[in-house]
Structure formats: C-alpha cells, structure tokens
Protein backbone atom coordinates (compact mmCIF):
# COMPACT_ATOMS: atom_id res chain seq x y z
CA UNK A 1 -12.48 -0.89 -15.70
CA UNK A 2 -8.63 -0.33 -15.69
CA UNK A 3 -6.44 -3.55 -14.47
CA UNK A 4 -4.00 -2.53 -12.13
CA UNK A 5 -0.45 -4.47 -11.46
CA UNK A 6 0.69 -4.36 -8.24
CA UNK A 7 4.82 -4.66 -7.49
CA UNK A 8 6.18 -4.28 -3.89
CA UNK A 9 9.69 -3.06 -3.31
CA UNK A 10 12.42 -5.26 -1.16
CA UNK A 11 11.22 -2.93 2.02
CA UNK A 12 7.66 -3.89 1.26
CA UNK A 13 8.21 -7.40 1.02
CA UNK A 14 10.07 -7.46 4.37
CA UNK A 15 7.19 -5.45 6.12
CA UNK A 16 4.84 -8.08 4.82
CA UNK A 17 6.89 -10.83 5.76
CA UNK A 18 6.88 -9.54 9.27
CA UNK A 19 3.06 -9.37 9.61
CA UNK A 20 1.05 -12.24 11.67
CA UNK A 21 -0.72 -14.23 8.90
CA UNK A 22 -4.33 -13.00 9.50
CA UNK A 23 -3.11 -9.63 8.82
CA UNK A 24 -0.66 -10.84 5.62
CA UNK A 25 -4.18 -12.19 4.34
CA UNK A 26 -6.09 -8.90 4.42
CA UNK A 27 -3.73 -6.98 2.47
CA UNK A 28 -2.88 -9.66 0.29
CA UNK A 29 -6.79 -10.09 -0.82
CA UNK A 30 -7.20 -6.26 -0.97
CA UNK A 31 -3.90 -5.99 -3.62
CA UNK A 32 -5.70 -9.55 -5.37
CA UNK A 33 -8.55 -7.46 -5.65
CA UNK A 34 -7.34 -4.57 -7.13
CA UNK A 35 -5.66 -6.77 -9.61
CA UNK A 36 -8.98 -8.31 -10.38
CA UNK A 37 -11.66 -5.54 -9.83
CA UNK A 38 -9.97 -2.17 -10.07
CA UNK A 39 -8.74 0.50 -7.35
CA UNK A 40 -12.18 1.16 -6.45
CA UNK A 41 -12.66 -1.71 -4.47
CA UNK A 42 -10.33 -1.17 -1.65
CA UNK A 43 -10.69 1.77 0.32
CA UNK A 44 -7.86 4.46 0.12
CA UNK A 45 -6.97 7.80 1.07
CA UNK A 46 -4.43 10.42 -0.94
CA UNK A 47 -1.90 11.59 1.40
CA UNK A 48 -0.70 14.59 -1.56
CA UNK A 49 2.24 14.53 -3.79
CA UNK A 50 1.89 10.87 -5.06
CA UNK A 51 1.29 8.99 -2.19
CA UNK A 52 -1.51 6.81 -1.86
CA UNK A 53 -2.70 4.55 1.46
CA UNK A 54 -4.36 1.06 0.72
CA UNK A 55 -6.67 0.92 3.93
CA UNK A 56 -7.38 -2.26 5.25
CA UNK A 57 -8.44 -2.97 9.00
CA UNK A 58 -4.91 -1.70 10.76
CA UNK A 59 -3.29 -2.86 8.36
CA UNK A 60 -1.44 -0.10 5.59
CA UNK A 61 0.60 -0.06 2.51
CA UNK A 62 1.70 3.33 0.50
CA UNK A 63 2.15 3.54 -2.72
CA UNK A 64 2.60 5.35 -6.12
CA UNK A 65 1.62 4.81 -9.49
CA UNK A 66 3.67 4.54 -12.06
CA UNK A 67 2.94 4.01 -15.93
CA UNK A 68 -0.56 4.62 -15.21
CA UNK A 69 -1.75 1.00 -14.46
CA UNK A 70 1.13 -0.17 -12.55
CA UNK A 71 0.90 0.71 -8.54
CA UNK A 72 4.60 0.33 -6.36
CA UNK A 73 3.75 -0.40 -2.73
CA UNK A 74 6.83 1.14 -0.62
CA UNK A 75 6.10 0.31 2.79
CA UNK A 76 3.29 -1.82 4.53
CA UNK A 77 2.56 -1.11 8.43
CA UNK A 78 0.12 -1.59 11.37
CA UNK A 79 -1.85 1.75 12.14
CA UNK A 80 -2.20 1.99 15.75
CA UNK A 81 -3.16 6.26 15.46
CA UNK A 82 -5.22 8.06 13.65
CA UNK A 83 -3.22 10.23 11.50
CA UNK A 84 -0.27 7.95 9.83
CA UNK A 85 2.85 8.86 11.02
CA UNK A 86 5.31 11.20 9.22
CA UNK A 87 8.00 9.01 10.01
CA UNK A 88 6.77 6.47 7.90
CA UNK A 89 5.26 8.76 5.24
CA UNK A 90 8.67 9.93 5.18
CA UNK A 91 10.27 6.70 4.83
CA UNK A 92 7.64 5.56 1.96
CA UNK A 93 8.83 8.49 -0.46
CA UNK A 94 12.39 7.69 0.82
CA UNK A 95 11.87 4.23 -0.92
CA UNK A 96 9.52 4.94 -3.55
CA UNK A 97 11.69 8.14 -4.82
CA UNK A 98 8.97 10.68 -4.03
C-alpha cells in the first residue's frame, strides 16, 4: 500500500476554514484516511489533465499529485450540482499550476 502526504495550499486552507464543522470533519477524516490507508479508500473521480476530486458527501477538494506520494489539495467546496463547476475547476489549476 503506498502512504500518501497530503499538503493544502493557503486557498485550501481558507476554503476549509470557511466550512461548518460537520462538514470540516468529513473531509478532514477522508484526507486522515488516505494518510493512513491509501487513495483507495476515499472515493474520487479524475476530472483529466491532473486533476483529481476527493468526494465526500457535498463536500469537495481538487487536487494533484506531485512526487508521486505527495497529493496538493487546491481548492475545497460544497457541490450543490451535478457536474462541478468550471469555474472552480478553473480556479483549482489556477492555484495548483495546472
């Protein structure tokens, strides 16, 4: 099983400060448990050229790899559609340099 590290940029952080608690929670325990368990136990979905979305309830984060092992989450967001937005696919390779 390969151990992932999981960083979050300045935008990141400020997304997940902005989240109600319950929600903070969820994606905090799904990046703890990539840490501890590997990718493969959170669900996510490619979205091409790099970009990766952590899925958890409504809540979102994108994010690259880097190094292999090491995963940068750009942004973090509530879903409230079905497709994610390409406003804020658009901003997540604005921060994450994709």
């Amino acid at each position: 099983m390969i151990k992932y590290k999981i960083i979050l940029t300045d935008t990141a952080k400020d997304n997940l400060s902005e989240l109600i608690p319950e929600n903070k929670l969820k994606i905090q325990r799904s990046f703890d448990s990539i840490e501890k368990n590997g990718i493969q136990s959170v669900f996510i979905k490619s979205l091409g050229n790099k970009l990766f979305e952590i899925r958890t309830g409504r809540v979102r984060a994108l994010y690259t790899y880097k190094e292999k092992q090491l995963i940068i989450v750009g942004i973090i967001f509530l879903k409230d559609t079905q497709k994610t937005p390409k406003e804020i696919i658009k901003k997540a390779r604005k921060v994450l340099n994709l």
